[in-house]
Protein backbone atom coordinates (compact mmCIF):
# COMPACT_ATOMS: atom_id res chain seq x y z
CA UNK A 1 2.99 1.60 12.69
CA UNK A 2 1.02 3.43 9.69
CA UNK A 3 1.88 6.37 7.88
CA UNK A 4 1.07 7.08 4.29
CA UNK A 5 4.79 7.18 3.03
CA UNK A 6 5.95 3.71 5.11
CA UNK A 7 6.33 1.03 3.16
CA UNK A 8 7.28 -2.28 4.09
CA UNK A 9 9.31 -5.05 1.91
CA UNK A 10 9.07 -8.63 2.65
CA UNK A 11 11.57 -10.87 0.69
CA UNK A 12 12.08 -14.19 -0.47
CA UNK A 13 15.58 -15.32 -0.83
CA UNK A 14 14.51 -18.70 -1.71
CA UNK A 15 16.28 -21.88 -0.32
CA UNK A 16 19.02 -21.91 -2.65
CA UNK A 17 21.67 -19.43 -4.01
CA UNK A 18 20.30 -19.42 -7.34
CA UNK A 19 16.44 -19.11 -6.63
CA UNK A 20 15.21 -16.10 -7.39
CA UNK A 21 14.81 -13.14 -4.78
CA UNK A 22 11.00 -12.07 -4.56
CA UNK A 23 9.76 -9.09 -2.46
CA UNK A 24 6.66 -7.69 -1.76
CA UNK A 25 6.55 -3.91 -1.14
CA UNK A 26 3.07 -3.47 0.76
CA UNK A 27 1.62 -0.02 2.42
CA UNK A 28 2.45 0.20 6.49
CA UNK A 29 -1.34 1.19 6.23
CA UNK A 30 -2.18 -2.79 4.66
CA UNK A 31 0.25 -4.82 7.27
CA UNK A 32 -1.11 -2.68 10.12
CA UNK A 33 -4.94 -3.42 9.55
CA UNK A 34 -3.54 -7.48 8.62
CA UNK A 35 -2.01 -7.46 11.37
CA UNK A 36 -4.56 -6.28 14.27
CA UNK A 37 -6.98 -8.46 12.13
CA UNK A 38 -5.63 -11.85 12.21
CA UNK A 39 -4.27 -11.43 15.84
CA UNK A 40 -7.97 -11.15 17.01
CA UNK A 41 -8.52 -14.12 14.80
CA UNK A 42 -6.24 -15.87 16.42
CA UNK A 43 -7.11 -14.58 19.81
CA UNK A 44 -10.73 -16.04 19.22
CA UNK A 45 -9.24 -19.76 18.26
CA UNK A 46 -8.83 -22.16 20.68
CA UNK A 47 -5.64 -23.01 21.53
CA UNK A 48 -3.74 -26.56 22.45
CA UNK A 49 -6.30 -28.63 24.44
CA UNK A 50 -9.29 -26.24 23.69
CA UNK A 51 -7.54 -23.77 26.00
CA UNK A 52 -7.83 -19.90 24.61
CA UNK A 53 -4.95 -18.47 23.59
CA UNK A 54 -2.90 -15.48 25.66
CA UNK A 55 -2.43 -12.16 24.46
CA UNK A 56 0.97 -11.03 23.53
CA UNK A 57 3.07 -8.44 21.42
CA UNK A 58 3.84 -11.31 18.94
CA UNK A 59 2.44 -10.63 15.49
CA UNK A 60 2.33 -12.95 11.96
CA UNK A 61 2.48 -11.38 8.40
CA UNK A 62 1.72 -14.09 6.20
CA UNK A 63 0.93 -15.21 2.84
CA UNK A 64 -1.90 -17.30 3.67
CA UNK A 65 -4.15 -17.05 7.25
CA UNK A 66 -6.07 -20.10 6.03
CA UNK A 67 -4.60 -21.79 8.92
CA UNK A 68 -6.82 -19.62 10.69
CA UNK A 69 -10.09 -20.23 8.74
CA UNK A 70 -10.72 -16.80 7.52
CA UNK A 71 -11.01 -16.48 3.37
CA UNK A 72 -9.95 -13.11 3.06
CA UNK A 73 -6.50 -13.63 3.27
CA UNK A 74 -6.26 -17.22 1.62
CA UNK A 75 -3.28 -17.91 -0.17
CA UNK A 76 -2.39 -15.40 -3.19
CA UNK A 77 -3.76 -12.52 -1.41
CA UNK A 78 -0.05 -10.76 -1.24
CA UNK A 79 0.41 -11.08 -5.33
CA UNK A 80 -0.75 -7.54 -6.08
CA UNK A 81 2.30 -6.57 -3.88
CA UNK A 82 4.88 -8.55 -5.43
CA UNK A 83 7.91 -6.61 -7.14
CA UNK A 84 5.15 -3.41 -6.76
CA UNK A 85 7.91 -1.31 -6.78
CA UNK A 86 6.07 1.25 -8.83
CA UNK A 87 3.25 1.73 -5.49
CA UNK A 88 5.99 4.03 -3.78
CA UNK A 89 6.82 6.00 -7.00
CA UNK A 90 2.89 6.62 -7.29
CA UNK A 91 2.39 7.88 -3.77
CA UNK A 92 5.24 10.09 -3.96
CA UNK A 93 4.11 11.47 -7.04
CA UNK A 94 1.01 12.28 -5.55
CA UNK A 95 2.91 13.56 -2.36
CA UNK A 96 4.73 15.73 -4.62
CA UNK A 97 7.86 14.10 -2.93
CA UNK A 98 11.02 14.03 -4.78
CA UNK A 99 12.66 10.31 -4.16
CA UNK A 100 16.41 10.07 -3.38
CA UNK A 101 16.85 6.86 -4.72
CA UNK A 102 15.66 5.13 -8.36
CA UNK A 103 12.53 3.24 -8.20
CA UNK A 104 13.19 0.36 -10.62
């Protein structure tokens, strides 16, 4: 799903109580297009035993698709999204949309 106001947050907790809590706050618009990318990635891979792999509704967002050989998404490609709190503020500024809640 994509729609220019959707945002989606991914958090970290961490492994431990007193890690820090990340979260990435990434445009619908972004995980949608990652999405239907790396499945046909994936769908073009060879799967146990050479066999190809099946379609399904299953879907990975990840911080690294180098697993898949493609570059594009190699590891760090999520850091302009982490804590980007500030991208929602911006597009409902330019919305002219009045949020209910603080942005920090």
């Amino acid at each position: 799903m994509s729609r220019p106001l959707l945002f989606y947050a991914f958090v970290d907790f961490g492994t431990d109580l007193d890690d820090r809590r990340w979260c990435w706050i990434v445009p619908s618009a972004i995980v949608a297009d990652v999405l239907a990318r790396s499945h046909q990635v994936w769908l073009k891979m060879s799967g146990k035993g050479g066999k190809p792999h099946n379609d399904h509704i299953m879907r990975r967002f990840l911080p690294s698709y180098e697993h898949l050989e493609w570059d594009e998404f190699k590891r760090g490609w999520l850091g302009a999204y982490r804590e980007a709190w500030g991208r929602i503020a911006s597009v409902a500024a330019s919305e002219k949309i009045s949020p209910s809640v603080s942005v920090r």
